[in-house]
PDB file of N, CA and C in Angstrom:
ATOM      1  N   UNK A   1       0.846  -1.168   0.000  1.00  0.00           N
ATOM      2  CA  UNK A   1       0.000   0.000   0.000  1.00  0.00           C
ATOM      3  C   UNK A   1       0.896   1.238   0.000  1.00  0.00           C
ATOM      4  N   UNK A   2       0.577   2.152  -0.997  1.00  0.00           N
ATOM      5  CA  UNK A   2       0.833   3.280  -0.711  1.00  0.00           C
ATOM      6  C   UNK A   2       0.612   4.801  -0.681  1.00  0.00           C
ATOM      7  N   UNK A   3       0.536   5.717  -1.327  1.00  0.00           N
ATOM      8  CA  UNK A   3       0.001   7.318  -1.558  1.00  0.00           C
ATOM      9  C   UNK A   3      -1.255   6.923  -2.004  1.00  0.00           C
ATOM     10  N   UNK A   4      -1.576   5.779  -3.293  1.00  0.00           N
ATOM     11  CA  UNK A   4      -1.923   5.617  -4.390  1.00  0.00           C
ATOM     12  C   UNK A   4      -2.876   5.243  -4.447  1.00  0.00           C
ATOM     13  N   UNK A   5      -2.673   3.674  -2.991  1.00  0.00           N
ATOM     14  CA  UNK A   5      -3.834   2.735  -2.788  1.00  0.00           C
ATOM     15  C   UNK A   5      -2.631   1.214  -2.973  1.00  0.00           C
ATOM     16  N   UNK A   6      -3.894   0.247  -2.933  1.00  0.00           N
ATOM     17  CA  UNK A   6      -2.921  -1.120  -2.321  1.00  0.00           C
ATOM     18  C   UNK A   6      -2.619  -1.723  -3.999  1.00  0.00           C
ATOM     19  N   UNK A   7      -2.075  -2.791  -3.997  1.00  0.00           N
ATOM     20  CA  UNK A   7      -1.506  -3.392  -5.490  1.00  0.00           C
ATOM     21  C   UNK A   7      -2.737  -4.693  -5.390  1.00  0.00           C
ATOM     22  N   UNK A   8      -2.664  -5.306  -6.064  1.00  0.00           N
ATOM     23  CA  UNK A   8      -2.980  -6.784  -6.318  1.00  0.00           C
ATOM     24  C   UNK A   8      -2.226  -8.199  -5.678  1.00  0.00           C
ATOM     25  N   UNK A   9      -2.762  -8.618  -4.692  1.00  0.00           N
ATOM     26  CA  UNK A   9      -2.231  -9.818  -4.363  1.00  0.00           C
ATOM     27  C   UNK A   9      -1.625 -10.444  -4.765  1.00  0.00           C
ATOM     28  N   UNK A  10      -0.474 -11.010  -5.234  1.00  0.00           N
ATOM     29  CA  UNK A  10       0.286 -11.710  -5.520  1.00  0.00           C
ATOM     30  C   UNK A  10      -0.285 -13.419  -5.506  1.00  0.00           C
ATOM     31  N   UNK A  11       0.679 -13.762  -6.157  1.00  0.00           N
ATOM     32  CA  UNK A  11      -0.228 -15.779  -6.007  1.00  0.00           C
ATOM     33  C   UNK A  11      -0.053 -16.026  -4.926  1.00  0.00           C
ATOM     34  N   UNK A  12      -1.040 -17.203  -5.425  1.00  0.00           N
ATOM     35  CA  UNK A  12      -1.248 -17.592  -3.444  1.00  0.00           C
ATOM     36  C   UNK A  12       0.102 -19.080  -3.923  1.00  0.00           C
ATOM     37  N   UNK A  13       0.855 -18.979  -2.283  1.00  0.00           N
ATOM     38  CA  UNK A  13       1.174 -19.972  -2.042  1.00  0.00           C
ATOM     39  C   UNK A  13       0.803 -21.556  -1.346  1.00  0.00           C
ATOM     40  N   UNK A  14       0.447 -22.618  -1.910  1.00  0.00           N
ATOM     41  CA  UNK A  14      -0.142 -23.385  -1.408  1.00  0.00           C
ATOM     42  C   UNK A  14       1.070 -24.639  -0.824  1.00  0.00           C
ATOM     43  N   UNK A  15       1.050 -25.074   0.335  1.00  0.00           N
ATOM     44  CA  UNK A  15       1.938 -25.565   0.820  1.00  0.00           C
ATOM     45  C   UNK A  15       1.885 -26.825   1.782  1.00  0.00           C
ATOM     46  N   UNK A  16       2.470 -27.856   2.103  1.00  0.00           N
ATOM     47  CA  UNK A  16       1.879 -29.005   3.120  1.00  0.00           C
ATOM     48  C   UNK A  16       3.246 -29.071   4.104  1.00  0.00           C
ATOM     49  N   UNK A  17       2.600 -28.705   5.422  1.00  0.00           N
ATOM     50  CA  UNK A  17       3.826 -29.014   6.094  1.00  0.00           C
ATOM     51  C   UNK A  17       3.831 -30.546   6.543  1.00  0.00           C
ATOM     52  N   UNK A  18       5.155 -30.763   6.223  1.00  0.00           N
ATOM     53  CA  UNK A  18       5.559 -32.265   6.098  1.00  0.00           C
ATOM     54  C   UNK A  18       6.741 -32.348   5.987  1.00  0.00           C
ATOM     55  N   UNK A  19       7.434 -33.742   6.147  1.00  0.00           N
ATOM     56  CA  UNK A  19       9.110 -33.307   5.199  1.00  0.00           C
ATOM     57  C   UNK A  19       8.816 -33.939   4.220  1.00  0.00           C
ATOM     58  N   UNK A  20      10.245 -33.345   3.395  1.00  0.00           N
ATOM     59  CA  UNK A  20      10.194 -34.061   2.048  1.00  0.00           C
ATOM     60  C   UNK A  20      10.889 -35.923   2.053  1.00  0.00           C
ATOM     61  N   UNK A  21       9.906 -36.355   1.166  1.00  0.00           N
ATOM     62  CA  UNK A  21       9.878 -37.947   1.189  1.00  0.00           C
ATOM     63  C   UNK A  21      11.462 -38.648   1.123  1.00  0.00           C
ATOM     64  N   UNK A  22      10.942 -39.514   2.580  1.00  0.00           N
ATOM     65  CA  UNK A  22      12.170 -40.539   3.330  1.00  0.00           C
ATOM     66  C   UNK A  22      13.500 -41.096   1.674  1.00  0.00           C
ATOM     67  N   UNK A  23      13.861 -41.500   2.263  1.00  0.00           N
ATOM     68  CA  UNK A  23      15.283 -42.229   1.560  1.00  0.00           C
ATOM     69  C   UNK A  23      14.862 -43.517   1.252  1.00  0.00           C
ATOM     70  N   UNK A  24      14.971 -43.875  -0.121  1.00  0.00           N
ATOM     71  CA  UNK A  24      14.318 -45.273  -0.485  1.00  0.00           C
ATOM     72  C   UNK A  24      15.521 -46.293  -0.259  1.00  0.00           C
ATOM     73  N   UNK A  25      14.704 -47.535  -0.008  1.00  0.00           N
ATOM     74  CA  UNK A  25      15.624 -48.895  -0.268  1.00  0.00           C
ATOM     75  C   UNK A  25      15.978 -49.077  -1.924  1.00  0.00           C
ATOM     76  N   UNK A  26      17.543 -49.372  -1.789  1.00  0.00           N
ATOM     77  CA  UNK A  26      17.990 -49.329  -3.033  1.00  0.00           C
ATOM     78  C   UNK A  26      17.263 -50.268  -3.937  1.00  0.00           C
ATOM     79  N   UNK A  27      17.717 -49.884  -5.713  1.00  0.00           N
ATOM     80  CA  UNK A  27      16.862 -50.451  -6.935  1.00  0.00           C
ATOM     81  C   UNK A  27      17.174 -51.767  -6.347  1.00  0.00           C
ATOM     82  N   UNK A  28      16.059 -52.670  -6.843  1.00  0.00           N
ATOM     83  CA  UNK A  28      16.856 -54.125  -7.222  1.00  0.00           C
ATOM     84  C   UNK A  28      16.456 -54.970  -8.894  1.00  0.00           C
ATOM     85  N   UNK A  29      17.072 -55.627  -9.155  1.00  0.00           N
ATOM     86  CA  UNK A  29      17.411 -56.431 -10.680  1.00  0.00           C
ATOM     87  C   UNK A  29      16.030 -56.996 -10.708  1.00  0.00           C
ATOM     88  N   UNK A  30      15.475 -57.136 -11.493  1.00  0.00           N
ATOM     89  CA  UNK A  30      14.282 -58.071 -12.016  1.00  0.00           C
ATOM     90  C   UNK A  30      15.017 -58.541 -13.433  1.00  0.00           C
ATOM     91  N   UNK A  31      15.836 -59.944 -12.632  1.00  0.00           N
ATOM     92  CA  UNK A  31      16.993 -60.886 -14.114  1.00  0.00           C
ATOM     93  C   UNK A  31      15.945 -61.278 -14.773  1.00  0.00           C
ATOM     94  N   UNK A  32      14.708 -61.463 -14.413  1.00  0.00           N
ATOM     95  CA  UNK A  32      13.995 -62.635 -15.614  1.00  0.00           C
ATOM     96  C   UNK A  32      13.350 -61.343 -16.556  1.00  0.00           C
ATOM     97  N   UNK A  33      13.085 -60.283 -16.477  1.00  0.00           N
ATOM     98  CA  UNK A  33      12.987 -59.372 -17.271  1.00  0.00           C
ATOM     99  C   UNK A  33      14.377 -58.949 -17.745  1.00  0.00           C
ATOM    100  N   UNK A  34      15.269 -58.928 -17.971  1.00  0.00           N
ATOM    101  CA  UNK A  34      16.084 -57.952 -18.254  1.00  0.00           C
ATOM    102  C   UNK A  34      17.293 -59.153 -19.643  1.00  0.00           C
ATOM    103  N   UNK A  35      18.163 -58.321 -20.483  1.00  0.00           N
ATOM    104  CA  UNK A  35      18.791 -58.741 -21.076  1.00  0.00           C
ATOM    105  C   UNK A  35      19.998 -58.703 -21.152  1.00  0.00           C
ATOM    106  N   UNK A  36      20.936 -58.395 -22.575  1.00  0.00           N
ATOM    107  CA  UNK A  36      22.723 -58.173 -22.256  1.00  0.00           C
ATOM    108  C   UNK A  36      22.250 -56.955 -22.733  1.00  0.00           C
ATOM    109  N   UNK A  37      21.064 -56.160 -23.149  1.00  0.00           N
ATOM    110  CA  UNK A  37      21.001 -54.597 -23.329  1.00  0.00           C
ATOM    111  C   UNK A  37      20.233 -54.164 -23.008  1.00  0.00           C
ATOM    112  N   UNK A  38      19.557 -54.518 -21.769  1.00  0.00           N
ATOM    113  CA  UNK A  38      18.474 -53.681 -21.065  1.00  0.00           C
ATOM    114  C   UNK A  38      18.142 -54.576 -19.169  1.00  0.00           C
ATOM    115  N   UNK A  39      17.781 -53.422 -18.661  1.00  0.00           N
ATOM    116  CA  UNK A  39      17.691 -54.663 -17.278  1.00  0.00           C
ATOM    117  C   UNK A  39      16.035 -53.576 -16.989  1.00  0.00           C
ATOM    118  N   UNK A  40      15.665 -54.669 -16.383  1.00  0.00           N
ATOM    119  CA  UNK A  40      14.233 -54.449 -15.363  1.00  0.00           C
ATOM    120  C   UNK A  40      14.575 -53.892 -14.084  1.00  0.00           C
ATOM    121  N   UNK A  41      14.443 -52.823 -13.351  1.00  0.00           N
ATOM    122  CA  UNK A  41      14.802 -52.517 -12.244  1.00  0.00           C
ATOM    123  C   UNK A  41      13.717 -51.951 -11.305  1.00  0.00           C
ATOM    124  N   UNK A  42      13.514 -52.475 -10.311  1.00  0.00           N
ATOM    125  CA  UNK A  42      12.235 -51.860  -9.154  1.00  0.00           C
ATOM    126  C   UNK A  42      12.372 -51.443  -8.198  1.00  0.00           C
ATOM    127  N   UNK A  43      11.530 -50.886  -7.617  1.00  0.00           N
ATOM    128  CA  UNK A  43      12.062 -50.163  -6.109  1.00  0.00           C
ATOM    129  C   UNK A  43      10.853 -49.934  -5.216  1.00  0.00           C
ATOM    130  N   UNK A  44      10.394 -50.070  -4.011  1.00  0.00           N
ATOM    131  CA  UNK A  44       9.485 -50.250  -3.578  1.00  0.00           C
ATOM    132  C   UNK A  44       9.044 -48.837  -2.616  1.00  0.00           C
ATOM    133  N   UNK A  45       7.570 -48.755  -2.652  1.00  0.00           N
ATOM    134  CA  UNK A  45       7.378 -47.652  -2.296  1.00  0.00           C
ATOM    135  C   UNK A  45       7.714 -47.839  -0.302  1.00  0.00           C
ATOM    136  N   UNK A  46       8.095 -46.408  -0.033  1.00  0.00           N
ATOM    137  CA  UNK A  46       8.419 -46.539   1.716  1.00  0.00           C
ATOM    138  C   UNK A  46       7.409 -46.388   2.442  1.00  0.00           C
ATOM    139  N   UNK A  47       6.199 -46.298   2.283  1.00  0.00           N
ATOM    140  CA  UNK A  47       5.037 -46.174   3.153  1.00  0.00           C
ATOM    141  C   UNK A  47       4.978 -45.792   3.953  1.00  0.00           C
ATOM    142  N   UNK A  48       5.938 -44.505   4.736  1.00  0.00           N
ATOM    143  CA  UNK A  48       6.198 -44.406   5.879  1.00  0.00           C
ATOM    144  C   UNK A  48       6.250 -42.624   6.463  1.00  0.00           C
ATOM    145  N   UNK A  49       5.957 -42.093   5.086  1.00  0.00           N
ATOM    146  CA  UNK A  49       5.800 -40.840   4.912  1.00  0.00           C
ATOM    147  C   UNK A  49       4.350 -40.408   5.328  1.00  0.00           C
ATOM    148  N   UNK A  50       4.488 -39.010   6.358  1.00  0.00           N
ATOM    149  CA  UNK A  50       3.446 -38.147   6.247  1.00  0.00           C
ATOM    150  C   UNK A  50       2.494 -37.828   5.267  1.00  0.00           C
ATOM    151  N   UNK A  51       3.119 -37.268   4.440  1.00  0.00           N
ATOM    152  CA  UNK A  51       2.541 -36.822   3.027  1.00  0.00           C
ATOM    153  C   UNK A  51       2.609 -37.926   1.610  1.00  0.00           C
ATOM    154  N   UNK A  52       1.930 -38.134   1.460  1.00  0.00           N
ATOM    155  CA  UNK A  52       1.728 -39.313   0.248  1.00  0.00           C
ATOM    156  C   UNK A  52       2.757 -38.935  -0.807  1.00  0.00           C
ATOM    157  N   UNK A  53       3.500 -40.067  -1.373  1.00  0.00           N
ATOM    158  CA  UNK A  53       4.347 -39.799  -2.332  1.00  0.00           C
ATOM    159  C   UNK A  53       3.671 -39.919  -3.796  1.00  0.00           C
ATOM    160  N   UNK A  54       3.808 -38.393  -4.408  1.00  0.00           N
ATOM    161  CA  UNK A  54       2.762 -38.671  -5.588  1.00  0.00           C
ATOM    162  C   UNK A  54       3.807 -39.024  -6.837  1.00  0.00           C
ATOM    163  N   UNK A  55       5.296 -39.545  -6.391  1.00  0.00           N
ATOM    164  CA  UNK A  55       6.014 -40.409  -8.066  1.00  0.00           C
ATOM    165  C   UNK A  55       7.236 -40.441  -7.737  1.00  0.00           C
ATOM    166  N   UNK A  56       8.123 -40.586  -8.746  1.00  0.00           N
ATOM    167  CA  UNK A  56       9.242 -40.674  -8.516  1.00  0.00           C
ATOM    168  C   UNK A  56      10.159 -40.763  -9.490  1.00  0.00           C
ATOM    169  N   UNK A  57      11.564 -40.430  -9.547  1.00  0.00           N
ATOM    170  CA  UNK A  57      12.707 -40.057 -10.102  1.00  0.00           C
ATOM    171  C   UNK A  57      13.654 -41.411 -10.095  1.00  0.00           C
ATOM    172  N   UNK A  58      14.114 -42.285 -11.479  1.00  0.00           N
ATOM    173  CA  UNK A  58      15.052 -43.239 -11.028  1.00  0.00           C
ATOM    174  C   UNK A  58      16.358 -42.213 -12.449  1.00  0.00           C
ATOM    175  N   UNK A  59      17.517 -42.538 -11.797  1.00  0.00           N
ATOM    176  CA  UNK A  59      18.328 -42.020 -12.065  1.00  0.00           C
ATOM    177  C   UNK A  59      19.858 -43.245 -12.755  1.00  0.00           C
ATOM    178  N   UNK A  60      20.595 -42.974 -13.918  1.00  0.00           N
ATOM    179  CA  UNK A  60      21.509 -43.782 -13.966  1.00  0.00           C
ATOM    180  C   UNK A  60      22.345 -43.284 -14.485  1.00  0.00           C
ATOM    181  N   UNK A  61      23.597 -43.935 -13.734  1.00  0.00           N
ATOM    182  CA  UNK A  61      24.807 -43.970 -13.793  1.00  0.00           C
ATOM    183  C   UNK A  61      25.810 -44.880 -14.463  1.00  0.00           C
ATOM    184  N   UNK A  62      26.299 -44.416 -15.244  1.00  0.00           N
ATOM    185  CA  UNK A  62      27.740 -44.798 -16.275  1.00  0.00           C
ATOM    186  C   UNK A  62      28.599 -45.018 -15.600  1.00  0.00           C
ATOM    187  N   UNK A  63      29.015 -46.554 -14.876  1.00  0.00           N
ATOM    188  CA  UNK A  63      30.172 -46.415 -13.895  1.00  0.00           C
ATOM    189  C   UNK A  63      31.586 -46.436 -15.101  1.00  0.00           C
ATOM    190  N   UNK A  64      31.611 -46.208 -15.798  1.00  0.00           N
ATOM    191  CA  UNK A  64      33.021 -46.010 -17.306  1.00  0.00           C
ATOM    192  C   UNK A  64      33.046 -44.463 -17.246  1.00  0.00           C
ATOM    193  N   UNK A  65      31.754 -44.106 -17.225  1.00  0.00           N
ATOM    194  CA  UNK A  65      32.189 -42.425 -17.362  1.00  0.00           C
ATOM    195  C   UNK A  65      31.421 -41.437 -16.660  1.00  0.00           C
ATOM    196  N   UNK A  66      31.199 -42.369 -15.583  1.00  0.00           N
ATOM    197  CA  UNK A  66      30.673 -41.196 -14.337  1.00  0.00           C
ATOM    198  C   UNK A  66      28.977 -40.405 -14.904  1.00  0.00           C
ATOM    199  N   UNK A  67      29.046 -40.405 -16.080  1.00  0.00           N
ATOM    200  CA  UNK A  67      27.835 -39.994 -16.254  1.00  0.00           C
ATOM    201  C   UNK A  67      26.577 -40.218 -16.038  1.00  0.00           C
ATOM    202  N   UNK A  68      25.836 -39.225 -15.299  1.00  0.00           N
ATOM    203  CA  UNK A  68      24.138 -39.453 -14.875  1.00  0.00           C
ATOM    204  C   UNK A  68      23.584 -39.044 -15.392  1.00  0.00           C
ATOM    205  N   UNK A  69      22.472 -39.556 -15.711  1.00  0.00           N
ATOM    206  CA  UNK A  69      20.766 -39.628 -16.444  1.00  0.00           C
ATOM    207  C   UNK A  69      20.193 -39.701 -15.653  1.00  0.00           C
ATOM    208  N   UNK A  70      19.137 -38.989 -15.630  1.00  0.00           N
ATOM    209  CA  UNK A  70      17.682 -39.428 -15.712  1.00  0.00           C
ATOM    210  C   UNK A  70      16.902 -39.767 -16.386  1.00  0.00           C
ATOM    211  N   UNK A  71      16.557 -41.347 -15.919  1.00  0.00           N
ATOM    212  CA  UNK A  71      15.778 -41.999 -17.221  1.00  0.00           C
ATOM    213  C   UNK A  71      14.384 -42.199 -16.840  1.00  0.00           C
ATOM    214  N   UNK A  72      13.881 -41.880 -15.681  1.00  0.00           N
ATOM    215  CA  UNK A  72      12.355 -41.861 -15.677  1.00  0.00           C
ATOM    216  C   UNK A  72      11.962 -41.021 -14.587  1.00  0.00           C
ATOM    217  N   UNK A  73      11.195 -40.142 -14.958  1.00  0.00           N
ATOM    218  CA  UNK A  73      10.449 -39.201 -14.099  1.00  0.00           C
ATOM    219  C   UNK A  73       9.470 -39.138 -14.080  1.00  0.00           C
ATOM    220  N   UNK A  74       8.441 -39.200 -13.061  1.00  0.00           N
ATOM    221  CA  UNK A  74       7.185 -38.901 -13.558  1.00  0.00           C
ATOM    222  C   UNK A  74       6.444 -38.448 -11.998  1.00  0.00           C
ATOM    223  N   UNK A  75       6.224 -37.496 -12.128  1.00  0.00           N
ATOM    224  CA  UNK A  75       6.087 -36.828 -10.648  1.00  0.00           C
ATOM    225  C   UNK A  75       4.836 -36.802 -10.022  1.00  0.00           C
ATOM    226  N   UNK A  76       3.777 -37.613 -11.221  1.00  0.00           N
ATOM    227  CA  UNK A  76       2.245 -37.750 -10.694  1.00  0.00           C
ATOM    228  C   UNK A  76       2.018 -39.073 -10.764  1.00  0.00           C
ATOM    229  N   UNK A  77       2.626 -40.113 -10.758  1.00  0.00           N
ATOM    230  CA  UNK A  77       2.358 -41.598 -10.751  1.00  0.00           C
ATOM    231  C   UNK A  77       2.808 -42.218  -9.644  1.00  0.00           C
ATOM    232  N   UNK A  78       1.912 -42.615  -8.670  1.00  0.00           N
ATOM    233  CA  UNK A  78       2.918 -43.199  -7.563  1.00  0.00           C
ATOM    234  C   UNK A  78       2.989 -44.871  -7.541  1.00  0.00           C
ATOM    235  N   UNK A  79       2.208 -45.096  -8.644  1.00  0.00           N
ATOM    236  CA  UNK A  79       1.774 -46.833  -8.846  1.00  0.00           C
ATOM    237  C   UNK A  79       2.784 -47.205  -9.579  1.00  0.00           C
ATOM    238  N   UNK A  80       4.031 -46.304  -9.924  1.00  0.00           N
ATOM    239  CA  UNK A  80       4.683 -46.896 -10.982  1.00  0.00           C
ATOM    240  C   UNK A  80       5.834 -47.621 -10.199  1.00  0.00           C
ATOM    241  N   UNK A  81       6.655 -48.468  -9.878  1.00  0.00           N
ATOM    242  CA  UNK A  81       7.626 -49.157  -9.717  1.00  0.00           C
ATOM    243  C   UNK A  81       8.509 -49.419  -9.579  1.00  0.00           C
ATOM    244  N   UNK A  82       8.698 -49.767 -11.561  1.00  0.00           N
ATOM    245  CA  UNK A  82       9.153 -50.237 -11.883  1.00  0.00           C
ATOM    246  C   UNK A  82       9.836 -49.585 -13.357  1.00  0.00           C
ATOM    247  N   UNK A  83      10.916 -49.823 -14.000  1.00  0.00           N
ATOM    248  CA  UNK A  83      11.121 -49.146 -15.290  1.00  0.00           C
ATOM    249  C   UNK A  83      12.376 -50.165 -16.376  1.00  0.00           C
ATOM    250  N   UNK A  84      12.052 -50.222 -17.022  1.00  0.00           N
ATOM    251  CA  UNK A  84      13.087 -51.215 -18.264  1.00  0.00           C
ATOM    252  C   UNK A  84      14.287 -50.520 -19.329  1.00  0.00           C
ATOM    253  N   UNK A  85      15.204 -49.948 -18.612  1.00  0.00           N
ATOM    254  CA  UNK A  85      16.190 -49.394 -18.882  1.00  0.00           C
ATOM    255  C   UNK A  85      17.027 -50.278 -20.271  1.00  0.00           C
ATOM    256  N   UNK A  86      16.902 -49.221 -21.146  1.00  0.00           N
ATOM    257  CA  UNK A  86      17.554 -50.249 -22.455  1.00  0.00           C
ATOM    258  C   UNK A  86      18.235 -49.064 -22.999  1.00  0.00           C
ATOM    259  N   UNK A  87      18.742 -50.429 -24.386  1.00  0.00           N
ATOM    260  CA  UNK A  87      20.103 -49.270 -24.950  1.00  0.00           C
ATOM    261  C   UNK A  87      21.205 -49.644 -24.057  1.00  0.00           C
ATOM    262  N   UNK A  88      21.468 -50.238 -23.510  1.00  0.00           N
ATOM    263  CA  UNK A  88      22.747 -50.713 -22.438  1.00  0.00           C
ATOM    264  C   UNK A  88      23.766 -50.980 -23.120  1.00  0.00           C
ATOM    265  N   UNK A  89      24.944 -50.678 -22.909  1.00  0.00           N
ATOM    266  CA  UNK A  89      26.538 -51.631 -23.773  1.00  0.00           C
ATOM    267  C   UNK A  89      26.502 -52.917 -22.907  1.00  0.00           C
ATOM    268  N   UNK A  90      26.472 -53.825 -24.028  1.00  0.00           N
ATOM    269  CA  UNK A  90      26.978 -55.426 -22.840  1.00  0.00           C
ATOM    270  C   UNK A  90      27.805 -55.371 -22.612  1.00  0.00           C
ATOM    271  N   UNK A  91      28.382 -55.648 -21.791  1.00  0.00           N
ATOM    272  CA  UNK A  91      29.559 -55.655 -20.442  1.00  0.00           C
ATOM    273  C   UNK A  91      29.837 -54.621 -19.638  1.00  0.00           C
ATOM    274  N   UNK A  92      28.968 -53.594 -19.753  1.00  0.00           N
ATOM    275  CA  UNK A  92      29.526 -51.934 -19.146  1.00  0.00           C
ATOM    276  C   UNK A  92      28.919 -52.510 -17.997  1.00  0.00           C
ATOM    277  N   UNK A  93      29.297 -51.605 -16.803  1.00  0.00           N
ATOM    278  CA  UNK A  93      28.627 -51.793 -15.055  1.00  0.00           C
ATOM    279  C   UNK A  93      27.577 -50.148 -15.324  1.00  0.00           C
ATOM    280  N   UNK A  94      26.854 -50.569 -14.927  1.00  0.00           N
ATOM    281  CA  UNK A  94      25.426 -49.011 -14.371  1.00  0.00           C
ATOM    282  C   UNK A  94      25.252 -48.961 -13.317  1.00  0.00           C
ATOM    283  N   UNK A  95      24.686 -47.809 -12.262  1.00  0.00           N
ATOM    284  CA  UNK A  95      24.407 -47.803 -11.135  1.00  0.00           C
ATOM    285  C   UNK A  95      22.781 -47.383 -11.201  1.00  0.00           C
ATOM    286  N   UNK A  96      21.956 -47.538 -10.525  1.00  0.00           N
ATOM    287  CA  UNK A  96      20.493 -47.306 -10.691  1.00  0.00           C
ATOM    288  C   UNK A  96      20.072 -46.404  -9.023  1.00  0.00           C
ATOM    289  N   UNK A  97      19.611 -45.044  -9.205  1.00  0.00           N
ATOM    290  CA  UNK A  97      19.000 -44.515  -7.943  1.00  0.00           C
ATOM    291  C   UNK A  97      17.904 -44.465  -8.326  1.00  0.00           C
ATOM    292  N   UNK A  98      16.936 -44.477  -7.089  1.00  0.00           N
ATOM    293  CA  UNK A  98      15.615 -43.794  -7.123  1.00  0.00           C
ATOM    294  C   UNK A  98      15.542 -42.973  -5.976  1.00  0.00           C
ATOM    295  N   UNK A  99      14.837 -41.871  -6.307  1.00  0.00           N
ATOM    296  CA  UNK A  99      14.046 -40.669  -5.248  1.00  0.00           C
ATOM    297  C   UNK A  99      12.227 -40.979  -5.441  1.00  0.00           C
ATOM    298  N   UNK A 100      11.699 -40.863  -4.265  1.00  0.00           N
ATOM    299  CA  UNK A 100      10.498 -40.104  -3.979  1.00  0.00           C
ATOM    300  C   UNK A 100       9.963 -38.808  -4.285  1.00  0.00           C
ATOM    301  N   UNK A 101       9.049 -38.349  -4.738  1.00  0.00           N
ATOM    302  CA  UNK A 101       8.377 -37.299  -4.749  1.00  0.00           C
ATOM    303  C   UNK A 101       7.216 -36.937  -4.137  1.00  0.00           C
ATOM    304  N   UNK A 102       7.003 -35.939  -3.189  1.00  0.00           N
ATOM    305  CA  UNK A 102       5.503 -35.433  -2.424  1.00  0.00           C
ATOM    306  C   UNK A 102       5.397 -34.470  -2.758  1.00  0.00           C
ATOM    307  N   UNK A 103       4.599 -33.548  -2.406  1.00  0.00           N
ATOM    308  CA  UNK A 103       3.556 -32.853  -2.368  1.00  0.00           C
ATOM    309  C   UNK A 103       4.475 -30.740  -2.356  1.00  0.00           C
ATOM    310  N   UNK A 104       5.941 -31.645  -1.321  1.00  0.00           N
ATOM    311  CA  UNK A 104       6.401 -30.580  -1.370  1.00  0.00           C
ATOM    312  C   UNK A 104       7.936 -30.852  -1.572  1.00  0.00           C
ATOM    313  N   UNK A 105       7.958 -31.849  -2.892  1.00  0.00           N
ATOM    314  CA  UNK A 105       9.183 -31.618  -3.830  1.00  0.00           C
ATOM    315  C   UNK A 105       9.912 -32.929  -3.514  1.00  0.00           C
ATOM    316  N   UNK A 106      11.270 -33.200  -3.956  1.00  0.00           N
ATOM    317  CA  UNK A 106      12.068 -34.359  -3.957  1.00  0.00           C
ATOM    318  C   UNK A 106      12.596 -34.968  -2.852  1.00  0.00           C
ATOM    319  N   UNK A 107      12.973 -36.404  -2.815  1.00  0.00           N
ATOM    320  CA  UNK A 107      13.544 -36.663  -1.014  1.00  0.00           C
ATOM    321  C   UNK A 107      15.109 -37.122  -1.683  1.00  0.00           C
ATOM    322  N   UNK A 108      15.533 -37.677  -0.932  1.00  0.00           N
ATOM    323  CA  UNK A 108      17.187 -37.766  -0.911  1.00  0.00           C
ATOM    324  C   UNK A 108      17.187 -39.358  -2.064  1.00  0.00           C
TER     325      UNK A 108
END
């Protein structure tokens, strides 16, 4: 407000106090899905959160050249799992993370 009169409200912030979603148990292999150029990898939801986890982030790693991807995101699906990572070099090593997602952003 000023000489003039007041401005227009600004957006509203909408917010959940909570923390952001726990630390998952690491990926694991699903061998009977997977090949010498693609693997099946899952990760189970932690059920243990305040705030419902609405998806999640799995992430991979190039252990030859350090390089990370993200190969599946999807920040409104929490039924999803699971994901079938292909395109692989046979014989290279990968590392596989997953994160949680809620309501108020990414967990570790």
């Amino acid at each position: 407000m000023n000489e003039y009169g007041n401005s227009d409200y600004s957006e509203e912030l909408v917010l959940s106090v909570a923390p952001l979603p726990s630390k998952l148990a690491p990926v694991t292999k699903d061998q009977a899905y997977s090949s010498d150029t693609s693997t099946m990898v899952r990760w189970a939801d932690p059920g243990v959160d305040l705030e419902p986890i609405l998806g999640y982030r799995l992430q991979l790693t190039d252990q030859v050249t350090e390089e990370r991807t993200i190969i599946y995101e999807n920040p409104t699906n929490p039924n999803v799992l699971e994901f079938l990572a292909t395109s692989l070099v046979k014989g290279r090593s990968y590392g596989f993370e997953v994160l949680a997602i809620n309501f108020n952003g990414a967990g570790e």
